[in-house]
C-alpha atoms as a PDB file:
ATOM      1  CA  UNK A   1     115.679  91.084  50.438  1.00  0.00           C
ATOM      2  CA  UNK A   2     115.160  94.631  49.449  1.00  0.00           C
ATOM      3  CA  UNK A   3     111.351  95.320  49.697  1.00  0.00           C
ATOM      4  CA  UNK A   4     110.947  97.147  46.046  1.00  0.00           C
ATOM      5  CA  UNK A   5     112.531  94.088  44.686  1.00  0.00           C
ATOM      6  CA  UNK A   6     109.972  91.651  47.193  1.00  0.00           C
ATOM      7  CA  UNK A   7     107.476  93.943  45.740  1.00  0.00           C
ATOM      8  CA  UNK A   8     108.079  92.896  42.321  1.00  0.00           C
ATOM      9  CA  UNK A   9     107.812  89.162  43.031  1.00  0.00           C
ATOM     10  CA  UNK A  10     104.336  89.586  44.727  1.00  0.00           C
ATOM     11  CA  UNK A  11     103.461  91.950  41.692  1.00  0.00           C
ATOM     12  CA  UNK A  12     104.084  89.079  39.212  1.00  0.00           C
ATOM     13  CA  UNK A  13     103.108  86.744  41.095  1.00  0.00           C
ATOM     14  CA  UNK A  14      99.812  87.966  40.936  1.00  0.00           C
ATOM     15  CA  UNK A  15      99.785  88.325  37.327  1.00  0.00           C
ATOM     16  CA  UNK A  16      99.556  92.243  37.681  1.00  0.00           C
ATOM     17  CA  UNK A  17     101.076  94.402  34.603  1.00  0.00           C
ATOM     18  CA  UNK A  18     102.295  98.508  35.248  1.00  0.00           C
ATOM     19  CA  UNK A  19      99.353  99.639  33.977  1.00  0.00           C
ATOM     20  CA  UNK A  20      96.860  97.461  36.024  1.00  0.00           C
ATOM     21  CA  UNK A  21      98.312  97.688  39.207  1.00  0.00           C
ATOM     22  CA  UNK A  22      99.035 101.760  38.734  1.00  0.00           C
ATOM     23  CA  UNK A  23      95.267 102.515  37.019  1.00  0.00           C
ATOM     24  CA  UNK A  24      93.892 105.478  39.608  1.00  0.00           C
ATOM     25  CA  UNK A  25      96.364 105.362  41.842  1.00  0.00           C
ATOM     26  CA  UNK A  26      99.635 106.408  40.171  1.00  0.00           C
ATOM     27  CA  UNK A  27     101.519 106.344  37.406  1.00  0.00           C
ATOM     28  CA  UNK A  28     103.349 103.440  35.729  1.00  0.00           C
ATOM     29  CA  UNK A  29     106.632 105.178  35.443  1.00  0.00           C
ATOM     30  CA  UNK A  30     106.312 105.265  39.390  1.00  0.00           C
ATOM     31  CA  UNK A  31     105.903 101.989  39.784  1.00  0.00           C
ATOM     32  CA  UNK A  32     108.827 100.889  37.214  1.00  0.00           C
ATOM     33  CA  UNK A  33     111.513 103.058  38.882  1.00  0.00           C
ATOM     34  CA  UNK A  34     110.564 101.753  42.736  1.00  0.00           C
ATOM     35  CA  UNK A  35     110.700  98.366  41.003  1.00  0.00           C
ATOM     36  CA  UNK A  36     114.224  99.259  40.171  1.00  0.00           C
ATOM     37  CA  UNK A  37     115.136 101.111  43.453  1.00  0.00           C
ATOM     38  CA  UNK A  38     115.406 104.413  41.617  1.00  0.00           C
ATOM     39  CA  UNK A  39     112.677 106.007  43.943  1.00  0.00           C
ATOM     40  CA  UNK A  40     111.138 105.432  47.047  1.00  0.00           C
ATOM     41  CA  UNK A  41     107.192 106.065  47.256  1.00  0.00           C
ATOM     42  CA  UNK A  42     104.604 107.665  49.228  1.00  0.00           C
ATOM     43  CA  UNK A  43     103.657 105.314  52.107  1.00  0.00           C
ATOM     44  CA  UNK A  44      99.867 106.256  51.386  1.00  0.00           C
ATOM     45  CA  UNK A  45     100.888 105.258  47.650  1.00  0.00           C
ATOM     46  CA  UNK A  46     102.508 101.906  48.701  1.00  0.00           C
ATOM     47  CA  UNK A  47      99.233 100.804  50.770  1.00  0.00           C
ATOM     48  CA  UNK A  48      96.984 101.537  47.956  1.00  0.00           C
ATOM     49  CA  UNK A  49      99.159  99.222  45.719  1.00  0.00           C
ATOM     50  CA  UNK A  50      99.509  96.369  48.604  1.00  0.00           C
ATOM     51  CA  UNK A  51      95.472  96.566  48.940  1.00  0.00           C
ATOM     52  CA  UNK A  52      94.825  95.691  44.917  1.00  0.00           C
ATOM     53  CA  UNK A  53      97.349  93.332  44.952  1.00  0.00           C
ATOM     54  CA  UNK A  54      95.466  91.829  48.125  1.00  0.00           C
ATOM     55  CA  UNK A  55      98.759  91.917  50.413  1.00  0.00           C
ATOM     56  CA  UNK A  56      99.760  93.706  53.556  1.00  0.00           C
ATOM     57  CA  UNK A  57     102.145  96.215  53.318  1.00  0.00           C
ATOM     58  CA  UNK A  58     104.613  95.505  56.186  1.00  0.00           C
ATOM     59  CA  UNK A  59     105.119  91.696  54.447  1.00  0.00           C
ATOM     60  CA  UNK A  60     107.364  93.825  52.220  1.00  0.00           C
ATOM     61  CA  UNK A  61     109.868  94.532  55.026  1.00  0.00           C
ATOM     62  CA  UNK A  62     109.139  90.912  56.673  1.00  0.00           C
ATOM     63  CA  UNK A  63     111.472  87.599  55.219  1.00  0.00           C
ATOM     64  CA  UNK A  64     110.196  85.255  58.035  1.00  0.00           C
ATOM     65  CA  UNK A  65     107.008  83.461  57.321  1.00  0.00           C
ATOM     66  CA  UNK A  66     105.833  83.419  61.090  1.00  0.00           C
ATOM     67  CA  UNK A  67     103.361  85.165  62.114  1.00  0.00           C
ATOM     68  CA  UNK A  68     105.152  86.571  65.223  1.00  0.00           C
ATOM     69  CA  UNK A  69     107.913  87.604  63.120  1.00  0.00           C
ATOM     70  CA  UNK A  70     105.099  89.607  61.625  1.00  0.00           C
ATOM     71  CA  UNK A  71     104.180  91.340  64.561  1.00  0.00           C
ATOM     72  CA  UNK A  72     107.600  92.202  65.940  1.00  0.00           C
ATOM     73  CA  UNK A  73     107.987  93.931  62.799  1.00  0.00           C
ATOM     74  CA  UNK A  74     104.629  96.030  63.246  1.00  0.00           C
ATOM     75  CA  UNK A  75     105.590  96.838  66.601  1.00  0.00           C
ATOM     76  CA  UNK A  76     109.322  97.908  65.543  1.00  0.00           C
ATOM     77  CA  UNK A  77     107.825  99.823  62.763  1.00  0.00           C
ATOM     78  CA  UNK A  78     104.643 101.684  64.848  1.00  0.00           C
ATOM     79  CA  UNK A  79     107.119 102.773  67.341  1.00  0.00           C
ATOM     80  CA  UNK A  80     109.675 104.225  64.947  1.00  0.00           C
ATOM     81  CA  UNK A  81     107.134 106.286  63.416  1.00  0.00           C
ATOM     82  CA  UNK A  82     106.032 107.633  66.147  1.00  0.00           C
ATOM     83  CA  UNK A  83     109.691 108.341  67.818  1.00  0.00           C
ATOM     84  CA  UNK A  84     110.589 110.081  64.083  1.00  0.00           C
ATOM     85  CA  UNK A  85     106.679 111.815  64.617  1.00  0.00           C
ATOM     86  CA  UNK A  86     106.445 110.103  61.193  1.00  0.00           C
ATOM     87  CA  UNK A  87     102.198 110.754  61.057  1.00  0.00           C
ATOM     88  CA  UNK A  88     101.358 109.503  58.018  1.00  0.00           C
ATOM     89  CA  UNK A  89     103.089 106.390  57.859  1.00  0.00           C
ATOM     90  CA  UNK A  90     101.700 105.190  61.341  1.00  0.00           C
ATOM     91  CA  UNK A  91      98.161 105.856  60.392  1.00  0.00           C
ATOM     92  CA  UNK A  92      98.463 103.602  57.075  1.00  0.00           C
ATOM     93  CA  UNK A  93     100.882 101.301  59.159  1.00  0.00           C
ATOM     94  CA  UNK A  94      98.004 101.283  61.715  1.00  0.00           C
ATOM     95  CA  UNK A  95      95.498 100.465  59.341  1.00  0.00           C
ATOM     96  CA  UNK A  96      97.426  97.714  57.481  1.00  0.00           C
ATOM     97  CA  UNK A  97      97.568  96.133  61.380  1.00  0.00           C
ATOM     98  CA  UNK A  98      94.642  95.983  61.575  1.00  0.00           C
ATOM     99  CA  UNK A  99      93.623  94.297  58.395  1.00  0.00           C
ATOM    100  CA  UNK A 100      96.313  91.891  58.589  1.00  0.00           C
ATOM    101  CA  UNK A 101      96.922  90.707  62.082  1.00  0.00           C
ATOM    102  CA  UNK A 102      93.660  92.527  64.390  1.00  0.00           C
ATOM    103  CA  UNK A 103      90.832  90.931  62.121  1.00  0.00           C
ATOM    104  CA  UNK A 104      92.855  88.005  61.604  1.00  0.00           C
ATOM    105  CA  UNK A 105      91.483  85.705  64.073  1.00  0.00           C
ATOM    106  CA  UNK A 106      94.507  83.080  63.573  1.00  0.00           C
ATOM    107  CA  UNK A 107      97.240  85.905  65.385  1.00  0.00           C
ATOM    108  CA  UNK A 108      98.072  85.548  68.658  1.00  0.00           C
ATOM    109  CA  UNK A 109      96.597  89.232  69.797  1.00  0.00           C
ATOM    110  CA  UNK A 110      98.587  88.459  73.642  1.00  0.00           C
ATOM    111  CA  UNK A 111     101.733  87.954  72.111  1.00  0.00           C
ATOM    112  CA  UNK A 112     103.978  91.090  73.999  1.00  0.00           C
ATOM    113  CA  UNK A 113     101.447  92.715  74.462  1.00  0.00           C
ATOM    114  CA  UNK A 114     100.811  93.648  70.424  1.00  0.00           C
ATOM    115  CA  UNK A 115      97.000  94.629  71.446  1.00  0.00           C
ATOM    116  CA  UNK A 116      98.127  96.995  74.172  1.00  0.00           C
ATOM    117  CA  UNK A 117     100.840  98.673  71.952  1.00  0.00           C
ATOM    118  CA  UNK A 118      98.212  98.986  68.807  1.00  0.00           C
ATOM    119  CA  UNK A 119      95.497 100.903  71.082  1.00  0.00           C
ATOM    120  CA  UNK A 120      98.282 102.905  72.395  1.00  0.00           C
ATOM    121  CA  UNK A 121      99.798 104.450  69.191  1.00  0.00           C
ATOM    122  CA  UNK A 122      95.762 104.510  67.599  1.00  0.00           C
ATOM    123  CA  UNK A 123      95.070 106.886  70.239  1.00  0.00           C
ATOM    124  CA  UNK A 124      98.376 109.286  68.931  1.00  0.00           C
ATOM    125  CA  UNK A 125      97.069 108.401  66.059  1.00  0.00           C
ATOM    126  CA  UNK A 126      93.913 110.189  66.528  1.00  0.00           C
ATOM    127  CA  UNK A 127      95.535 112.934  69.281  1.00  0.00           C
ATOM    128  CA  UNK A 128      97.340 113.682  65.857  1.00  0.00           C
ATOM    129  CA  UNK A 129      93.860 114.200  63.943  1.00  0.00           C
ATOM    130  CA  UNK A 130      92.879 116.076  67.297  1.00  0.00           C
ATOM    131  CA  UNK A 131      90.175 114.126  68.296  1.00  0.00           C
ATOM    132  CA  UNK A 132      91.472 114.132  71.580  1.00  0.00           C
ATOM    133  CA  UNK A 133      88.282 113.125  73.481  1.00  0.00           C
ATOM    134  CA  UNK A 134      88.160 109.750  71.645  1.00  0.00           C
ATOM    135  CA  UNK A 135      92.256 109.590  72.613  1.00  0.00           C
ATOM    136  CA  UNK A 136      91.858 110.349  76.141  1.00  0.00           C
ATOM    137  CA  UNK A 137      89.190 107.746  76.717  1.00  0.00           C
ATOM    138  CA  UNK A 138      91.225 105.109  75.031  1.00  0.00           C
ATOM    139  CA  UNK A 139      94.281 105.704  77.421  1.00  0.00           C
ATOM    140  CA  UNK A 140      92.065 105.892  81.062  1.00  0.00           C
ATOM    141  CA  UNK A 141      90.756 102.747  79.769  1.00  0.00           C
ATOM    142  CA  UNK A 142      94.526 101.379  79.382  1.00  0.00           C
ATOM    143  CA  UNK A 143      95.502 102.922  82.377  1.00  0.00           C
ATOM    144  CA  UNK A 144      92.817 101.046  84.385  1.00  0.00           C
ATOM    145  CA  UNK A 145      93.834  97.834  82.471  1.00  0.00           C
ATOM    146  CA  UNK A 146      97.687  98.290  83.836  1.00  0.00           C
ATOM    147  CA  UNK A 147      98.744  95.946  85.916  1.00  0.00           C
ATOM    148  CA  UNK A 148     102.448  95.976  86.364  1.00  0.00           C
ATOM    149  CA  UNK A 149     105.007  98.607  86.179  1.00  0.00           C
ATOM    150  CA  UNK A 150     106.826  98.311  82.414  1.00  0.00           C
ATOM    151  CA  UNK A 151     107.624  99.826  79.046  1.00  0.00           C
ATOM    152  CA  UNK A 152     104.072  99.544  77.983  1.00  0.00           C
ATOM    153  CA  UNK A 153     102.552 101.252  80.967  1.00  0.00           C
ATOM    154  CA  UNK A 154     105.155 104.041  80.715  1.00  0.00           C
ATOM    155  CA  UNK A 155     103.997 104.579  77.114  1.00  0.00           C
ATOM    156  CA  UNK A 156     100.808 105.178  77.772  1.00  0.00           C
ATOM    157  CA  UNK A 157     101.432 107.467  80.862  1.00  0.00           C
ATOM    158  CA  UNK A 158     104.053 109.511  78.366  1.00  0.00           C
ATOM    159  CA  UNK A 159     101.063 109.420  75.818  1.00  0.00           C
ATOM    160  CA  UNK A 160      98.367 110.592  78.065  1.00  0.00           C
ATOM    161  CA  UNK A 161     100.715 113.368  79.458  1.00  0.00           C
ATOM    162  CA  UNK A 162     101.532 114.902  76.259  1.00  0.00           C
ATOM    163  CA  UNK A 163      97.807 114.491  75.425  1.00  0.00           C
ATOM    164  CA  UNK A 164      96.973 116.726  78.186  1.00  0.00           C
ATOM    165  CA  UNK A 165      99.882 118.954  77.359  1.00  0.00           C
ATOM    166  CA  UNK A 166      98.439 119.808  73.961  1.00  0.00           C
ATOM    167  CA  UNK A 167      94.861 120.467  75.542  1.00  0.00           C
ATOM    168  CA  UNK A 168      96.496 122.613  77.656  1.00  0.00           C
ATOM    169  CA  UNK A 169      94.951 120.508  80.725  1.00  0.00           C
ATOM    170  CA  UNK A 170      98.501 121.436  82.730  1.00  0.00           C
ATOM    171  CA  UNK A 171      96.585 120.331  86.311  1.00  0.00           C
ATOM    172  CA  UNK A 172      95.326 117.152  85.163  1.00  0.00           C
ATOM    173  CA  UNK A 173      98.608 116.548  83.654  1.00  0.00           C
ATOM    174  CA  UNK A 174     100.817 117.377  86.771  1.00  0.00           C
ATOM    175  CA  UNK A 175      98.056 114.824  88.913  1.00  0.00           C
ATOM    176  CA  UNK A 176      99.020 112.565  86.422  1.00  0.00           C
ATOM    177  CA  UNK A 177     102.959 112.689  86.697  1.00  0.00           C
ATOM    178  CA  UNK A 178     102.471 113.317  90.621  1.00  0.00           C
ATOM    179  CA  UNK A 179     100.677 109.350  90.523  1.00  0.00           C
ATOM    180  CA  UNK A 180     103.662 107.859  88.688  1.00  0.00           C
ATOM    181  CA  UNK A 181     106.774 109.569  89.617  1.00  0.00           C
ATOM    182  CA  UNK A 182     108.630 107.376  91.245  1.00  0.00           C
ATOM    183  CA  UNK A 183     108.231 105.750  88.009  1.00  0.00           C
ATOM    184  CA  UNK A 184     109.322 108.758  85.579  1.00  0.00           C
ATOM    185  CA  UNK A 185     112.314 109.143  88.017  1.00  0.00           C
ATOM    186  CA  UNK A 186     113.600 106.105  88.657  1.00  0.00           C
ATOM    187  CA  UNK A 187     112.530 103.756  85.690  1.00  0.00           C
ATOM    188  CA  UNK A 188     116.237 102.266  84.084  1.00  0.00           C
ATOM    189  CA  UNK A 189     116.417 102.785  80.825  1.00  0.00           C
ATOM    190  CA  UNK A 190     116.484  99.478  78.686  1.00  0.00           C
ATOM    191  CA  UNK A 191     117.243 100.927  74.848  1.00  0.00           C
ATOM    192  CA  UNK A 192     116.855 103.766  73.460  1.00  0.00           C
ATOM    193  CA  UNK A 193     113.293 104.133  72.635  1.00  0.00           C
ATOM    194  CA  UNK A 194     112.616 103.697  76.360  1.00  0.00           C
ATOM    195  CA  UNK A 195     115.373 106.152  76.887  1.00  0.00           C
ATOM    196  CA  UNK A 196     113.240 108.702  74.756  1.00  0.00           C
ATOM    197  CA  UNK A 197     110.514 108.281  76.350  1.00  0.00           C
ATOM    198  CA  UNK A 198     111.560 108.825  79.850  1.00  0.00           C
ATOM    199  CA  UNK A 199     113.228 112.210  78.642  1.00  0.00           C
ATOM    200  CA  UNK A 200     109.883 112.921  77.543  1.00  0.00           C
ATOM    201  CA  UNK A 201     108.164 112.229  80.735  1.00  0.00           C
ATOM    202  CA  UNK A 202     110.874 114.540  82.567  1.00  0.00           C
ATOM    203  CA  UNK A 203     110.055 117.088  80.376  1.00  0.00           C
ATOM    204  CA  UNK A 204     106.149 117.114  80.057  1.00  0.00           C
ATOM    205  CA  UNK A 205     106.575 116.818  84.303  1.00  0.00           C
ATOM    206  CA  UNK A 206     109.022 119.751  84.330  1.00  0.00           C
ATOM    207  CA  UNK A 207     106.547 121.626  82.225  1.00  0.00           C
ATOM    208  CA  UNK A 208     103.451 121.263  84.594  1.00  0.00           C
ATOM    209  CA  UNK A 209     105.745 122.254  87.440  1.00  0.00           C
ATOM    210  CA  UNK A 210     106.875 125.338  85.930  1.00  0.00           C
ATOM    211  CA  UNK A 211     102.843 126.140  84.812  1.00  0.00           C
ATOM    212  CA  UNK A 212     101.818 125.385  88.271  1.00  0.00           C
ATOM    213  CA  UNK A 213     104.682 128.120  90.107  1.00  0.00           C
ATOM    214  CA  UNK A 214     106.772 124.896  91.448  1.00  0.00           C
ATOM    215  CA  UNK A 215     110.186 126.612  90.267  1.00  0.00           C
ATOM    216  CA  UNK A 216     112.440 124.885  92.575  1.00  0.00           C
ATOM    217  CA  UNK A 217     111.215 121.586  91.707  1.00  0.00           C
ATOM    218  CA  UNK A 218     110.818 122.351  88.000  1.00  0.00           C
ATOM    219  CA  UNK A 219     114.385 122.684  88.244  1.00  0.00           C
ATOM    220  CA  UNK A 220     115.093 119.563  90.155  1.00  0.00           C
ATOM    221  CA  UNK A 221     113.508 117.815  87.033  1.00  0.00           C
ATOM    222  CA  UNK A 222     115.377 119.403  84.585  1.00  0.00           C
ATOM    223  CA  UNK A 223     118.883 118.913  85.794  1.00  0.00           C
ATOM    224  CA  UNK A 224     117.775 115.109  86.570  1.00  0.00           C
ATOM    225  CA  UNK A 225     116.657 115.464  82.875  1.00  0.00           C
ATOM    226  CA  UNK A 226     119.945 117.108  81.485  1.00  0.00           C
ATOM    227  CA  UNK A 227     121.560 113.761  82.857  1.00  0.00           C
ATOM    228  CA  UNK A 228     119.248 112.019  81.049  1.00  0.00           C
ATOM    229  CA  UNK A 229     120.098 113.616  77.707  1.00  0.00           C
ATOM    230  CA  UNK A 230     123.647 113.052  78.188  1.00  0.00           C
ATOM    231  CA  UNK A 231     123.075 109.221  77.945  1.00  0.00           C
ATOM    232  CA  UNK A 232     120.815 109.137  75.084  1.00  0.00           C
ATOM    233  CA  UNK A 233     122.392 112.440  73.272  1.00  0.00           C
ATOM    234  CA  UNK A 234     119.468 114.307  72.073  1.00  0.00           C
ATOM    235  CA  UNK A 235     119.758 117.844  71.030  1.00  0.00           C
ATOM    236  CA  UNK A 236     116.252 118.437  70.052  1.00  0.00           C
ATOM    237  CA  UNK A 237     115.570 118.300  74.162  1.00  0.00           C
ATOM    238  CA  UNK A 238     118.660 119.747  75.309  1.00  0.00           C
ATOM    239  CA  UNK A 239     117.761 122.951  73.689  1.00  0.00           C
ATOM    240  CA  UNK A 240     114.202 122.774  75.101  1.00  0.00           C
ATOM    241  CA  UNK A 241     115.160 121.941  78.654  1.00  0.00           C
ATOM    242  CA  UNK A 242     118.052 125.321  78.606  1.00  0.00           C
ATOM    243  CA  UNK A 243     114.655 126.877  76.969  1.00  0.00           C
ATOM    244  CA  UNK A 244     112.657 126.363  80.204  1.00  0.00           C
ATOM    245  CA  UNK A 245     115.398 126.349  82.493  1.00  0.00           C
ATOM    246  CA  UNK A 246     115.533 130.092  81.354  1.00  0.00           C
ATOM    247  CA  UNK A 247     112.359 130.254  81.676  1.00  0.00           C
ATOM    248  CA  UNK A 248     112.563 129.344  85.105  1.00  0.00           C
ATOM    249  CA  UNK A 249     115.300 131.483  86.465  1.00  0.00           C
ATOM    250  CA  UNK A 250     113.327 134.559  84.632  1.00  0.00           C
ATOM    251  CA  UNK A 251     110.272 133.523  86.912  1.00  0.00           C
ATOM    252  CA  UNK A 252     112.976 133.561  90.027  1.00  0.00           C
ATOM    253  CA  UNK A 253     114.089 136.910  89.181  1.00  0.00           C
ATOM    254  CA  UNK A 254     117.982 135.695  88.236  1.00  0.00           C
ATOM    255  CA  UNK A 255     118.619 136.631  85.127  1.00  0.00           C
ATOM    256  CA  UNK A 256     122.049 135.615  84.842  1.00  0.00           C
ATOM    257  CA  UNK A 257     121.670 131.775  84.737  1.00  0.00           C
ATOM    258  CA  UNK A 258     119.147 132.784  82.776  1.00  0.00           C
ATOM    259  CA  UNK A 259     121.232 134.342  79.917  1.00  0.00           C
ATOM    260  CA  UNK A 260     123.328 131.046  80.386  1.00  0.00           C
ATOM    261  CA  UNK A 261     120.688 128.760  79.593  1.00  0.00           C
ATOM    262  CA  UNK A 262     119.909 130.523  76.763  1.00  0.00           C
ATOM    263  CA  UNK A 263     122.879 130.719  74.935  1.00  0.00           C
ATOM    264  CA  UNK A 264     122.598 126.757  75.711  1.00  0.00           C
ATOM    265  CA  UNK A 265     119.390 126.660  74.025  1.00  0.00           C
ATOM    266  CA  UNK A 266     120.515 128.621  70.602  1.00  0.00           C
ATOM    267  CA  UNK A 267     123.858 126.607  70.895  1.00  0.00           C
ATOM    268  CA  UNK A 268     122.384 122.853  71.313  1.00  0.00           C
ATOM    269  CA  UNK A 269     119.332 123.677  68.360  1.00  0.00           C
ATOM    270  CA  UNK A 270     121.881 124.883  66.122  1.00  0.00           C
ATOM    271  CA  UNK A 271     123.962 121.814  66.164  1.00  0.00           C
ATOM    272  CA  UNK A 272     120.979 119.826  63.981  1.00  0.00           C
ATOM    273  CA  UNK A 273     119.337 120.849  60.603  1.00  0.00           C
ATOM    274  CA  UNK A 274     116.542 123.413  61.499  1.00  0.00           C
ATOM    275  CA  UNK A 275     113.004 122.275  61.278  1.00  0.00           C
ATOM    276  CA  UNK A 276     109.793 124.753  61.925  1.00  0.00           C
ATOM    277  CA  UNK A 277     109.713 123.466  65.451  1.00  0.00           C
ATOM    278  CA  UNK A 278     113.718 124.039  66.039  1.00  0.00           C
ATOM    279  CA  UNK A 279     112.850 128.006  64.336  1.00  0.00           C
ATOM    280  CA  UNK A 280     110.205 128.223  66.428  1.00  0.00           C
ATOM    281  CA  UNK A 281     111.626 127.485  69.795  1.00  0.00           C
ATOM    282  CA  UNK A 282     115.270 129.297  68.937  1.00  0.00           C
ATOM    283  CA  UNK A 283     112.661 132.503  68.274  1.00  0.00           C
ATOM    284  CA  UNK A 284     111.522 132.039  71.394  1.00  0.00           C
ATOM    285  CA  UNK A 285     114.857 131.576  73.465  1.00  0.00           C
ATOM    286  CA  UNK A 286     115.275 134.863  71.506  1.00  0.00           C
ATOM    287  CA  UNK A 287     112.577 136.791  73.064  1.00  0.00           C
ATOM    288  CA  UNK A 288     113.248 136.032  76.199  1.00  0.00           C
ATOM    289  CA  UNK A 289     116.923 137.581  75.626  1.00  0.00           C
ATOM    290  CA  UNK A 290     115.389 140.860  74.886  1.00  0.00           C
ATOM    291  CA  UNK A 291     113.172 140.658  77.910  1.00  0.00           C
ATOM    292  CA  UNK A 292     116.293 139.853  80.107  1.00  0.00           C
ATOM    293  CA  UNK A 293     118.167 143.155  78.646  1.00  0.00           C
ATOM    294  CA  UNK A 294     115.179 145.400  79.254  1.00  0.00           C
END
């Protein structure tokens, strides 16, 4: 069932008109074409309705009546949005988990480890709003809860890294990889949202190398890395990785390899629809090809 059209049901069913259900939050006509499926609508827009009408917004997207069905679907949708970097959705997707399954003392909070996941993407959640002091402490707490060597506990690791990466905290970071790369290097890849991740774990590790003077293994990383890609096909981190491979060969005075990994770089960001983070790292690869022909 198509969720505008679910929506509807659970709108009557409540007894709610257009007007009552839209009254400070939107307008009628908004509600009337979702109803029909002529618009989508705002995801903050969508909670606000799901809270008067006293329902949880992911039940929308859920047919299944069990509550575990409920969950999977929390956990599919909290890890898309943060794979897409979709911020607003998984801090009102967050919050709707909360209401509906964390202070719900019926849900089974063990099931695959739903509790874990949840304090893992609320600490993204909150690198995003940069409190990072409140995120860090919430992933050193996870990391001293880890136990065995899986998805989860790669998640956070990947998490904490790119924390530190942001704070520019590049030695805490590279202690951090150095503790868990046998892991980074040799975890199989499952599907590909573990796929993902691991590129992103080469890459945050290939980064504190190449901070720290570690050129030689900086490239070791990256060519594992480029391998990587190749399976799971994403440009986004091609480009970056021929970004800092030039980088690289630049800092080791060989400027030839250099121009090649550059031209890789324009080449592999110019195959997807430009965003301000593809601009800004093309403008980049560009300034470094002026500083190779002075």
């Amino acid at each position: 069932m198509r969720y505008h059209i679910r929506f509807k049901e659970i709108r009557q069913q409540k007894g709610f008109t257009h007007k009552d259900l839209a009254e400070g939050i939107c307008g009628m006509t908004t509600i009337y074409r979702f109803e029909r499926g002529d618009t989508a609508i705002a995801a903050e827009v969508l909670y606000k309705l799901c809270q008067r009408l006293g329902v949880a917004m992911q039940t929308l997207f859920v047919d299944d009546d069990s509550e575990y069905a409920l969950i999977d679907h929390y956990l599919d949708m909290l890890r898309e949005y943060v794979y897409f970097s979709h911020e607003d959705l998984l801090k009102v997707t967050l919050q709707d988990a909360k209401e509906t399954i964390n202070d719900n003392p019926e849900f089974d909070m063990q099931y695959r480890n739903y509790e874990r996941v949840y304090r893992t993407y609320t600490a993204i959640d909150l690198r995003n709003d940069d409190q990072f002091e409140a995120s860090e402490k919430i992933l050193l707490e996870l990391i001293a809860e880890t136990k065995n060597v899986n998805r989860i506990e790669l998640e956070i690791i990947n998490t904490l890294g790119d924390l530190y990466l942001i704070m520019d905290r590049y030695e805490d970071a590279l202690a951090l990889y150095h503790r868990h790369r046998e892991r980074i290097m040799d975890f199989q890849h499952v599907n590909d949202f573990d796929q993902y991740m691991i590129i992103q774990l080469h890459y945050g590790y290939a980064i504190c190398l190449y901070n720290s003077f570690s050129y030689v293994q900086a490239l070791d990383v990256c060519y594992r890395l480029l391998i990587r890609i190749q399976e799971n096909n994403s440009i986004y981190y091609l480009g970056k990785t021929h970004h800092l491979m030039a980088l690289i060969q630049i800092a080791l005075n060989d400027p030839e390899p250099a121009k090649e990994h550059i031209a890789k770089c324009e080449a592999a960001f110019f195959l997807e629809d430009l965003d301000e983070r593809m601009e800004y790292h093309i403008q980049i690869a560009r300034d470094a090809i002026e500083a190779l022909a002075q």
